[in-house]
Protein backbone atom coordinates (compact mmCIF):
# COMPACT_ATOMS: atom_id res chain seq x y z
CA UNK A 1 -62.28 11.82 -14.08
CA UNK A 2 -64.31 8.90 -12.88
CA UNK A 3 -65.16 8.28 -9.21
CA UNK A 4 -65.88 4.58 -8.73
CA UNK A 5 -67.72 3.52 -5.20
CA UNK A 6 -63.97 2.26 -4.70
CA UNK A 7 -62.27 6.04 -4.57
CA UNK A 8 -65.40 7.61 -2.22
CA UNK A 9 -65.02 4.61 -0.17
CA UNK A 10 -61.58 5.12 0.55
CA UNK A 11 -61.73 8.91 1.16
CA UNK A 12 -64.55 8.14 3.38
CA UNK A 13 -62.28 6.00 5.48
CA UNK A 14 -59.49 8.33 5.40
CA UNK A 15 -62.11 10.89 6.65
CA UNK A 16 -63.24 8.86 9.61
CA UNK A 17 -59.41 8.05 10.45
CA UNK A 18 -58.42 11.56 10.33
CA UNK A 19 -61.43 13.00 12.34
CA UNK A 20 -62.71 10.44 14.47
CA UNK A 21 -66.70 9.14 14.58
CA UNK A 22 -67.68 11.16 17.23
CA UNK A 23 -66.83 14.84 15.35
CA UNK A 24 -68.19 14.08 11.67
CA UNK A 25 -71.93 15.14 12.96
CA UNK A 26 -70.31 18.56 14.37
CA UNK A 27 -68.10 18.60 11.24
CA UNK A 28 -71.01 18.13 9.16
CA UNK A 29 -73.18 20.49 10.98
CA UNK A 30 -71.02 23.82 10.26
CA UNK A 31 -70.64 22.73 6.98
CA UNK A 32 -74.06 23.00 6.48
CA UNK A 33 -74.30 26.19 8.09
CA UNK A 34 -71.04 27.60 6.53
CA UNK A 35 -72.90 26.71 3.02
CA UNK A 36 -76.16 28.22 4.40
CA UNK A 37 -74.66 31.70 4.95
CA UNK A 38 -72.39 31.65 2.10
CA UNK A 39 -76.02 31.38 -0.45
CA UNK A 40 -77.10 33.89 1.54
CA UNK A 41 -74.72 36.50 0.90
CA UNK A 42 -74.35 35.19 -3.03
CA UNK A 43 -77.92 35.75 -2.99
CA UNK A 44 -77.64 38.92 -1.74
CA UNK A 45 -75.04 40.11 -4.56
CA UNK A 46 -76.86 38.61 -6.92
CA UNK A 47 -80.13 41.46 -5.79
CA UNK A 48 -77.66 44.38 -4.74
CA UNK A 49 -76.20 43.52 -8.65
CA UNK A 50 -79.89 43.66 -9.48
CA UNK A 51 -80.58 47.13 -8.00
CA UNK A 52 -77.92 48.80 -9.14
CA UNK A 53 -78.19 47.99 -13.03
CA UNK A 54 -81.49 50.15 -12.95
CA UNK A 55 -80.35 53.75 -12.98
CA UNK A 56 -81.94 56.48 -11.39
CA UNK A 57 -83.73 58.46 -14.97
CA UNK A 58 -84.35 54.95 -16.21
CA UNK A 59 -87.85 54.62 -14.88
CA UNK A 60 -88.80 57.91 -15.56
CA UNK A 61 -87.67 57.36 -19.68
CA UNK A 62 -90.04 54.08 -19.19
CA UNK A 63 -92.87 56.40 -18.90
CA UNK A 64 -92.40 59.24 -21.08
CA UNK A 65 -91.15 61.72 -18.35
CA UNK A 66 -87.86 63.82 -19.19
CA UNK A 67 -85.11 63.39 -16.63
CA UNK A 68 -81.79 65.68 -17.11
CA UNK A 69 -78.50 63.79 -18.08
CA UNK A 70 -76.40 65.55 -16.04
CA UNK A 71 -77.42 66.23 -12.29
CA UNK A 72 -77.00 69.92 -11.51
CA UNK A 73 -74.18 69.25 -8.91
CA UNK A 74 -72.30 66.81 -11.68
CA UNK A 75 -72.05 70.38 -13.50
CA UNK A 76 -68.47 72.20 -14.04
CA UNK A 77 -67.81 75.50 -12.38
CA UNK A 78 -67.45 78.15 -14.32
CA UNK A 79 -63.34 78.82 -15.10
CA UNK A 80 -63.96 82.41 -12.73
CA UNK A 81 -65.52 80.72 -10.00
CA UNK A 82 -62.26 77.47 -9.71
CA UNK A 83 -59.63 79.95 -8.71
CA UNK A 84 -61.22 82.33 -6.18
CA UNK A 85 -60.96 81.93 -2.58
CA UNK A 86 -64.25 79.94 -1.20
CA UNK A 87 -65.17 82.69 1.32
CA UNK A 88 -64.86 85.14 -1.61
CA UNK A 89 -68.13 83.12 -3.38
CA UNK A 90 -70.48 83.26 -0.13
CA UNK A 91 -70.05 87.17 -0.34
């Protein structure tokens, strides 16, 4: 769609008639800001996204080091250990 100076003109005026003079530099002012703080935030998804596509063993497999797979507390109990009573595996 094509916006001649004809259709901003006329929203322009509708905005002045619906508003008043006086409030479009208060309007306009927390606009700005409301735009400020919304790049902020997509900005900070954007580096949170960032961080968490890097996974912990991934640097280390950069290098050369070994890193486990499976974290030891990831592991599965053994079948004895799932039905026993929890104060019975302290003992």
């Amino acid at each position: 769609m094509n916006l001649s100076p004809m259709h901003i003109a006329v929203v322009v005026i509708v905005i002045i008639l619906i508003f008043g003079a006086p409030k479009l530099p208060m309007l306009a002012r927390s606009l700005g800001q409301s735009l400020k703080i919304f790049k902020s935030e997509v900005k900070d998804l954007r580096d949170d996204k960032d961080e968490k596509t890097t996974e912990p063993g991934e640097l280390g497999r950069e290098t050369g080091q070994s890193t486990p797979t499976t974290p030891a507390s990831d592991a599965p109990e053994p079948a004895a250990h799932r039905n026993q009573d929890p104060q019975s595996r302290e003992k």
